[in-house]
Protein backbone atom coordinates (compact mmCIF):
# COMPACT_ATOMS: atom_id res chain seq x y z
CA UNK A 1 31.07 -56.81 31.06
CA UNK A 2 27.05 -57.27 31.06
CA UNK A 3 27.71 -59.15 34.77
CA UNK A 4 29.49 -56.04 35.57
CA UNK A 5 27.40 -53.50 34.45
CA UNK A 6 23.78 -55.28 36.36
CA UNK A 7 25.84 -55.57 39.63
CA UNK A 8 28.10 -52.62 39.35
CA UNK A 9 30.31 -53.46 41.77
CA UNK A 10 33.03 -50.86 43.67
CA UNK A 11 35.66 -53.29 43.11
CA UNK A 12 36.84 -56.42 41.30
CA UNK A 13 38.95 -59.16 43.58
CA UNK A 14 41.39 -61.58 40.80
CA UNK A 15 42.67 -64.22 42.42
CA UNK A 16 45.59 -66.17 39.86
CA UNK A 17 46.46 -65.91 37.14
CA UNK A 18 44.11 -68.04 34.86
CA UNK A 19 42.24 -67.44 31.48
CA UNK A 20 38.86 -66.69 32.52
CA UNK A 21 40.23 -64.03 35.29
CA UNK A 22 42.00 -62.19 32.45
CA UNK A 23 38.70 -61.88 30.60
CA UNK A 24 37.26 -60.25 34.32
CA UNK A 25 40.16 -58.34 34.84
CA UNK A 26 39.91 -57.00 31.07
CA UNK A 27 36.40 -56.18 30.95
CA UNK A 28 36.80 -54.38 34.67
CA UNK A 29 39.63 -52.34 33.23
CA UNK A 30 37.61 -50.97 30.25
CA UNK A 31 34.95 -49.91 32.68
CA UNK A 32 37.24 -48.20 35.17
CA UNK A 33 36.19 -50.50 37.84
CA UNK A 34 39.23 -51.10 40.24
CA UNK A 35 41.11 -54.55 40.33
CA UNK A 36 42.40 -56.29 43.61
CA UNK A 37 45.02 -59.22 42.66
CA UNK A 38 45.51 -61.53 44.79
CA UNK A 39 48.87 -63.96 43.70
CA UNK A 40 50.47 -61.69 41.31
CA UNK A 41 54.33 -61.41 41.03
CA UNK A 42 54.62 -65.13 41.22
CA UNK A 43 55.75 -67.12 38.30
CA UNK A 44 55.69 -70.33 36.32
CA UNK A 45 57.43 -70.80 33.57
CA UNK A 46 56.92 -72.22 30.69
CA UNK A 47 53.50 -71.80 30.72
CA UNK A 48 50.91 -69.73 29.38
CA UNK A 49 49.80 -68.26 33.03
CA UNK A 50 52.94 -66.19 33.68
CA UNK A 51 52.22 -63.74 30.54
CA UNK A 52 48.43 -63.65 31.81
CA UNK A 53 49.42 -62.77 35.27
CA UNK A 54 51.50 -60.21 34.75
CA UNK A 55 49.05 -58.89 32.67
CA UNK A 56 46.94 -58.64 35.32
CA UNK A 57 49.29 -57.33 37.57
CA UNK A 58 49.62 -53.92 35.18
CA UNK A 59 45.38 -54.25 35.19
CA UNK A 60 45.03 -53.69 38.86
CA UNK A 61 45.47 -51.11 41.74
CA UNK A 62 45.84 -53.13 44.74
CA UNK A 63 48.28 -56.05 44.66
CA UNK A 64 48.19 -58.94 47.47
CA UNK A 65 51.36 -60.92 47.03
CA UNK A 66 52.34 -64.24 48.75
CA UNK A 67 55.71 -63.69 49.53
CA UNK A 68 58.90 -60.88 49.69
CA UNK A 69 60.40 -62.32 46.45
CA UNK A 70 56.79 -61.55 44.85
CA UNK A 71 56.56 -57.94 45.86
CA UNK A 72 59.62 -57.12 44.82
CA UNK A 73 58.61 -58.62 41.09
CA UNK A 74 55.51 -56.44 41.47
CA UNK A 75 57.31 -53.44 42.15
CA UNK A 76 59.97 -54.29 39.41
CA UNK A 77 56.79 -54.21 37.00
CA UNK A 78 56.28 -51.17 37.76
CA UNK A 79 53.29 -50.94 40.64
CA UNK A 80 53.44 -48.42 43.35
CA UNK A 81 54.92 -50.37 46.48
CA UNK A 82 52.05 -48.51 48.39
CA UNK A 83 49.54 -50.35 46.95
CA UNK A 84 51.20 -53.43 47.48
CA UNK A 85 50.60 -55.95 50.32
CA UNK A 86 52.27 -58.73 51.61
CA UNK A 87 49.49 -61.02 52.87
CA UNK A 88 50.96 -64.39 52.83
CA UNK A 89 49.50 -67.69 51.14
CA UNK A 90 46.00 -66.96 51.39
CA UNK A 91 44.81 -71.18 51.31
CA UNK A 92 47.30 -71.98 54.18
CA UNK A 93 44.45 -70.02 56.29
CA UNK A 94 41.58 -72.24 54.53
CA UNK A 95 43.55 -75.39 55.14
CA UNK A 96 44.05 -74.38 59.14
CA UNK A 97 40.63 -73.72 59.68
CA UNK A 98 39.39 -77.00 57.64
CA UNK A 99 38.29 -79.54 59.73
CA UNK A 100 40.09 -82.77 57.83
CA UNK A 101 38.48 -85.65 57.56
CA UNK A 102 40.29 -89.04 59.10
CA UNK A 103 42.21 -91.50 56.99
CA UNK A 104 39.26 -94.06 57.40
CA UNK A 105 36.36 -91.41 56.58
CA UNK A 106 38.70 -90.01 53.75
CA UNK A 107 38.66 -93.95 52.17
CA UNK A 108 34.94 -94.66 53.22
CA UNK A 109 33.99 -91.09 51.14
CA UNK A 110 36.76 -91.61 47.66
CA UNK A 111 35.70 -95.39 48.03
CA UNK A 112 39.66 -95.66 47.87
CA UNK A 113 41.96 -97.95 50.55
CA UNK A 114 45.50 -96.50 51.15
CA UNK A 115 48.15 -98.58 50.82
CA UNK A 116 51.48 -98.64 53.01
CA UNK A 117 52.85 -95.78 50.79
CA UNK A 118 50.93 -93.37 48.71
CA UNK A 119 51.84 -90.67 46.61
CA UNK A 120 49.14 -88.20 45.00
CA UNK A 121 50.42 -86.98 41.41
CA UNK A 122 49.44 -84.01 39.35
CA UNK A 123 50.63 -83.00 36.31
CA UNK A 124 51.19 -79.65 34.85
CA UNK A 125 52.29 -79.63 31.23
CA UNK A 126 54.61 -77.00 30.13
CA UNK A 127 52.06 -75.36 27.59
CA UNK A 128 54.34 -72.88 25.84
CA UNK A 129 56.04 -75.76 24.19
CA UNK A 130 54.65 -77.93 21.44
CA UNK A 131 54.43 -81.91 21.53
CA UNK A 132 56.38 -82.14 24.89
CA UNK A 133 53.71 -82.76 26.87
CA UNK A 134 53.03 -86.65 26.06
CA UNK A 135 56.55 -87.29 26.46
CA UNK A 136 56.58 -85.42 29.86
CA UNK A 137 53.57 -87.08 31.14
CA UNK A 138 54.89 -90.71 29.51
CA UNK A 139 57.92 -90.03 31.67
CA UNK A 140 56.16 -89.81 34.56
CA UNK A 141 54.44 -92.72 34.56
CA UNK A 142 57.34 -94.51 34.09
CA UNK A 143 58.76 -92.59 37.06
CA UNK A 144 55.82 -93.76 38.84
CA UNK A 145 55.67 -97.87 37.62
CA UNK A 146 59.38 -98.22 38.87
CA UNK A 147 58.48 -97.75 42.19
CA UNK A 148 59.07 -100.52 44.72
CA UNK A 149 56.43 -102.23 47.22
CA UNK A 150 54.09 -98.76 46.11
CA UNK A 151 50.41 -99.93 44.81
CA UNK A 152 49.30 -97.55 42.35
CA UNK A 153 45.05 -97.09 41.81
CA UNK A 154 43.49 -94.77 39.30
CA UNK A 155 41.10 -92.76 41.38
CA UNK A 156 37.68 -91.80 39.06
């Protein structure tokens, strides 16, 4: 709110769905400061985020959704479908525009050597449930150790 009120800004831009942005998105509301979301209507569940975006979603004015299925959830909230755009996934346009490194510059700069096959894991634990997420993650690994001819590095 003290950012808010040095810089006064016209408008706030939320992009997600994430704890910090609901603190912005709270503080703009109080001070009548309009709220662009960008990702809203989408959802994950089990987790803490889909509450918190929503949230959001009933905070702002404008609403830039990803995809059909996501405006419609916006409007079922509630929003008015004029203020309501279907923009598309705004990092496929950052990742057509990056310029991508090569396989042997990607190596050379994680000081990592690809194997034959290679898999990139990330792991999301299912926060609205308690003690699962060991078990989840445990499960995973095991997933991942009964692979065949697959060398597995820990990347730091």
């Amino acid at each position: 709110a003290d950012a808010y009120n040095e810089l006064n800004p016209n408008i706030v831009i939320i992009l997600g769905d994430r704890f910090e942005v609901f603190a912005a998105s709270i503080a703009a509301l109080y001070l009548k400061i309009p709220i662009a979301h960008i990702h809203g209507g989408e959802t994950t569940m089990g987790v803490f985020d889909e509450a918190i975006r929503h949230s959001i979603t009933k905070m702002a004015w404008w609403h830039f959704v990803a995809a059909d299925v996501y405006k419609k959830r916006v409007t079922q909230l509630g929003e008015d479908p004029s203020r309501i755009f279907l923009v598309g996934g705004l990092g496929v346009d950052g990742i057509k525009k990056s310029n991508l490194l090569s396989k042997q510059d990607l190596e050379k700069k994680l000081k990592f050597k690809f194997g034959k096959k290679n898999i990139l894991v990330t792991f999301h634990p299912v926060t609205l449930e308690k003690d699962t997420s060991q078990r989840h993650f445990k499960n995973v690994l095991e997933s991942l150790i009964a692979l065949k001819d697959t060398y597995i590095s820990q990347y730091k």
